[in-house]
C-alpha atoms as a PDB file:
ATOM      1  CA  UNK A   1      21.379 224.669   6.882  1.00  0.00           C
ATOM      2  CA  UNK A   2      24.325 225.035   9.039  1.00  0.00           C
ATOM      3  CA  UNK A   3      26.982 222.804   9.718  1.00  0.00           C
ATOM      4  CA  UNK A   4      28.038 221.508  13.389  1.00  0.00           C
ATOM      5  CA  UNK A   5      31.684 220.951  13.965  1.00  0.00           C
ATOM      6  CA  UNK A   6      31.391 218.023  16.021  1.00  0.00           C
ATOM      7  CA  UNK A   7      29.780 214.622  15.005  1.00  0.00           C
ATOM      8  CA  UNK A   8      27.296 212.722  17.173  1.00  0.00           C
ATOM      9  CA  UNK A   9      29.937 210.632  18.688  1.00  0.00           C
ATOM     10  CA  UNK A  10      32.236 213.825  19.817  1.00  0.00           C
ATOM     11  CA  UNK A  11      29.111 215.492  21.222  1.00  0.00           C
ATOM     12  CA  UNK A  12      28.279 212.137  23.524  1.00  0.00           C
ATOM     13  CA  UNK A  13      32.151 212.184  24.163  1.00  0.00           C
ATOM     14  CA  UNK A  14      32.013 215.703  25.740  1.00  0.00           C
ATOM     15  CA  UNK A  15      29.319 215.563  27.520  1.00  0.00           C
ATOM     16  CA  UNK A  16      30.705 212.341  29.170  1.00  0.00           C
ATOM     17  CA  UNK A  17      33.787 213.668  29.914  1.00  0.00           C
ATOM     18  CA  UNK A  18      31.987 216.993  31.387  1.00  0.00           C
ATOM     19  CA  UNK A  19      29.846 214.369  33.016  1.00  0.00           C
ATOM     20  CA  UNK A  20      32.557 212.178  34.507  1.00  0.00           C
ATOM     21  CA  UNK A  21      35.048 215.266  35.805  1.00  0.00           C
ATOM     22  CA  UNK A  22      31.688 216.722  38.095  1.00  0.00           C
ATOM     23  CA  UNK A  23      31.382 213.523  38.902  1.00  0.00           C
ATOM     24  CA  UNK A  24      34.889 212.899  40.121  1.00  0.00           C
ATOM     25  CA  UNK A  25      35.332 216.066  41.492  1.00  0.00           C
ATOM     26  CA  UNK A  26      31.986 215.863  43.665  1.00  0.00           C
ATOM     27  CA  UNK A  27      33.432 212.726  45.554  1.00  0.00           C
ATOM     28  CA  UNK A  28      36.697 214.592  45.981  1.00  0.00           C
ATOM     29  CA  UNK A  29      36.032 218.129  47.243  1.00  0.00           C
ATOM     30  CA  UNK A  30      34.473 220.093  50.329  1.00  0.00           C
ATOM     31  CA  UNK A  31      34.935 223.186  48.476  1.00  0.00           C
ATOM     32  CA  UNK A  32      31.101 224.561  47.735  1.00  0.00           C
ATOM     33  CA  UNK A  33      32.166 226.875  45.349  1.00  0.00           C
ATOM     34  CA  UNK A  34      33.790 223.899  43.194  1.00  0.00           C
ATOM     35  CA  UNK A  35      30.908 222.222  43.605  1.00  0.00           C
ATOM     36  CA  UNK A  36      28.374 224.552  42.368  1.00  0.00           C
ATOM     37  CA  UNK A  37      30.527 225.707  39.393  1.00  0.00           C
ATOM     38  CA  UNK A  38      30.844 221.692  38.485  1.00  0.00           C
ATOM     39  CA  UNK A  39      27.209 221.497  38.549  1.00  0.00           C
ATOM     40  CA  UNK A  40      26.669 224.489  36.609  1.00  0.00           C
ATOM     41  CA  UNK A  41      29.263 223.648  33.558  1.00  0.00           C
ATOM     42  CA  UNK A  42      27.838 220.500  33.397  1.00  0.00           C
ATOM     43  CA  UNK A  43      24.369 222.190  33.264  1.00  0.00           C
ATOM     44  CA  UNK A  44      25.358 224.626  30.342  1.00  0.00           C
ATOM     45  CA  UNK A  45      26.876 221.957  28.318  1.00  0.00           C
ATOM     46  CA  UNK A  46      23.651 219.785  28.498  1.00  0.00           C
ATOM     47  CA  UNK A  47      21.546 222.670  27.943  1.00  0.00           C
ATOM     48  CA  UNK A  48      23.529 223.165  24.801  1.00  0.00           C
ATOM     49  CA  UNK A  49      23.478 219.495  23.619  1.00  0.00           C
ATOM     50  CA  UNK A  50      19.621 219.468  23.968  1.00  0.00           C
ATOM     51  CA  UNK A  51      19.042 222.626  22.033  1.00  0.00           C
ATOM     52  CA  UNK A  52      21.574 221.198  19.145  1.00  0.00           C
ATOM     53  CA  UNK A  53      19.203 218.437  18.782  1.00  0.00           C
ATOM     54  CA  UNK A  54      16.399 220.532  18.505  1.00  0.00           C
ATOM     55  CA  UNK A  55      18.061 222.072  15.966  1.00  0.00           C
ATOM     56  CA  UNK A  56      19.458 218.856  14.029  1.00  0.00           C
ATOM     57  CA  UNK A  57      15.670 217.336  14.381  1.00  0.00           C
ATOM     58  CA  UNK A  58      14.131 220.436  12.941  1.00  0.00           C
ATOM     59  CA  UNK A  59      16.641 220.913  10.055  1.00  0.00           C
ATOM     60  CA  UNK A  60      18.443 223.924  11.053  1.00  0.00           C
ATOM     61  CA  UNK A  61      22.045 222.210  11.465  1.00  0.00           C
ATOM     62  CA  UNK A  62      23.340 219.334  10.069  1.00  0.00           C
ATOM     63  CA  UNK A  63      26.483 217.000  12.271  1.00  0.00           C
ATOM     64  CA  UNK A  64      29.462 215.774  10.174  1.00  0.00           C
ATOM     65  CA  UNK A  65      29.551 212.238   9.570  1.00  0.00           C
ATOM     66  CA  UNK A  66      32.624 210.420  11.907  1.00  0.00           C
ATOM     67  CA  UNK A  67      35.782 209.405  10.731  1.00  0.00           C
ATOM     68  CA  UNK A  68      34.236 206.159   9.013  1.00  0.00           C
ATOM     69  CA  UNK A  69      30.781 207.247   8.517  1.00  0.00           C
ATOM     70  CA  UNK A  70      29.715 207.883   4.847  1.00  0.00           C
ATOM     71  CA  UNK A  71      32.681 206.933   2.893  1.00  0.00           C
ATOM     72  CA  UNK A  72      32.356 203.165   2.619  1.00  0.00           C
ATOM     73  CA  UNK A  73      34.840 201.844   4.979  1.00  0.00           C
ATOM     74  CA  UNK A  74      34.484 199.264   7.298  1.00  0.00           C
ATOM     75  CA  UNK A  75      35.313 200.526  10.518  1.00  0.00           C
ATOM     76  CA  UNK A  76      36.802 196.805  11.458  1.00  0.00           C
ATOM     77  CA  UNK A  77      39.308 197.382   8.602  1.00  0.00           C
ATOM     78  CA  UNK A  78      40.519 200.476   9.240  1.00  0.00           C
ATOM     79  CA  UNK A  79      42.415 199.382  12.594  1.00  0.00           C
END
């Protein structure tokens, strides 16, 4: 089984961020072109994200655990 680089929370963290600069820059431009490749990024990166859960659910790659996760640490201590 492979290993992902990014834990779950990094994954929802990029694709909110994609999510939130299309979003921003859909408000803010009159340029098509912009527009379209926005759109389309955002596109790829949630086609990726779905197939890396198809993936994770059928055992072929496993995510990291966070910071946190796994070792036994309170994450309200570790502030």
């Amino acid at each position: 089984m492979r290993q992902h680089i990014q834990s779950l929370g990094e994954v929802f963290g990029h694709v909110a961020r994609v999510y939130a600069w299309t979003s921003w820059l859909l408000r803010h431009t009159d340029d098509e072109l912009h527009a379209h490749d926005a759109w389309f990024h955002l596109a790829q990166v949630v086609g990726a994200y779905a197939e890396l859960i198809e993936d994770v659910t059928a055992g072929r790659v496993r995510l990291p655990f966070g910071w946190c996760e796994g070792r036994g640490l309170d994450p309200e201590s570790a502030r």
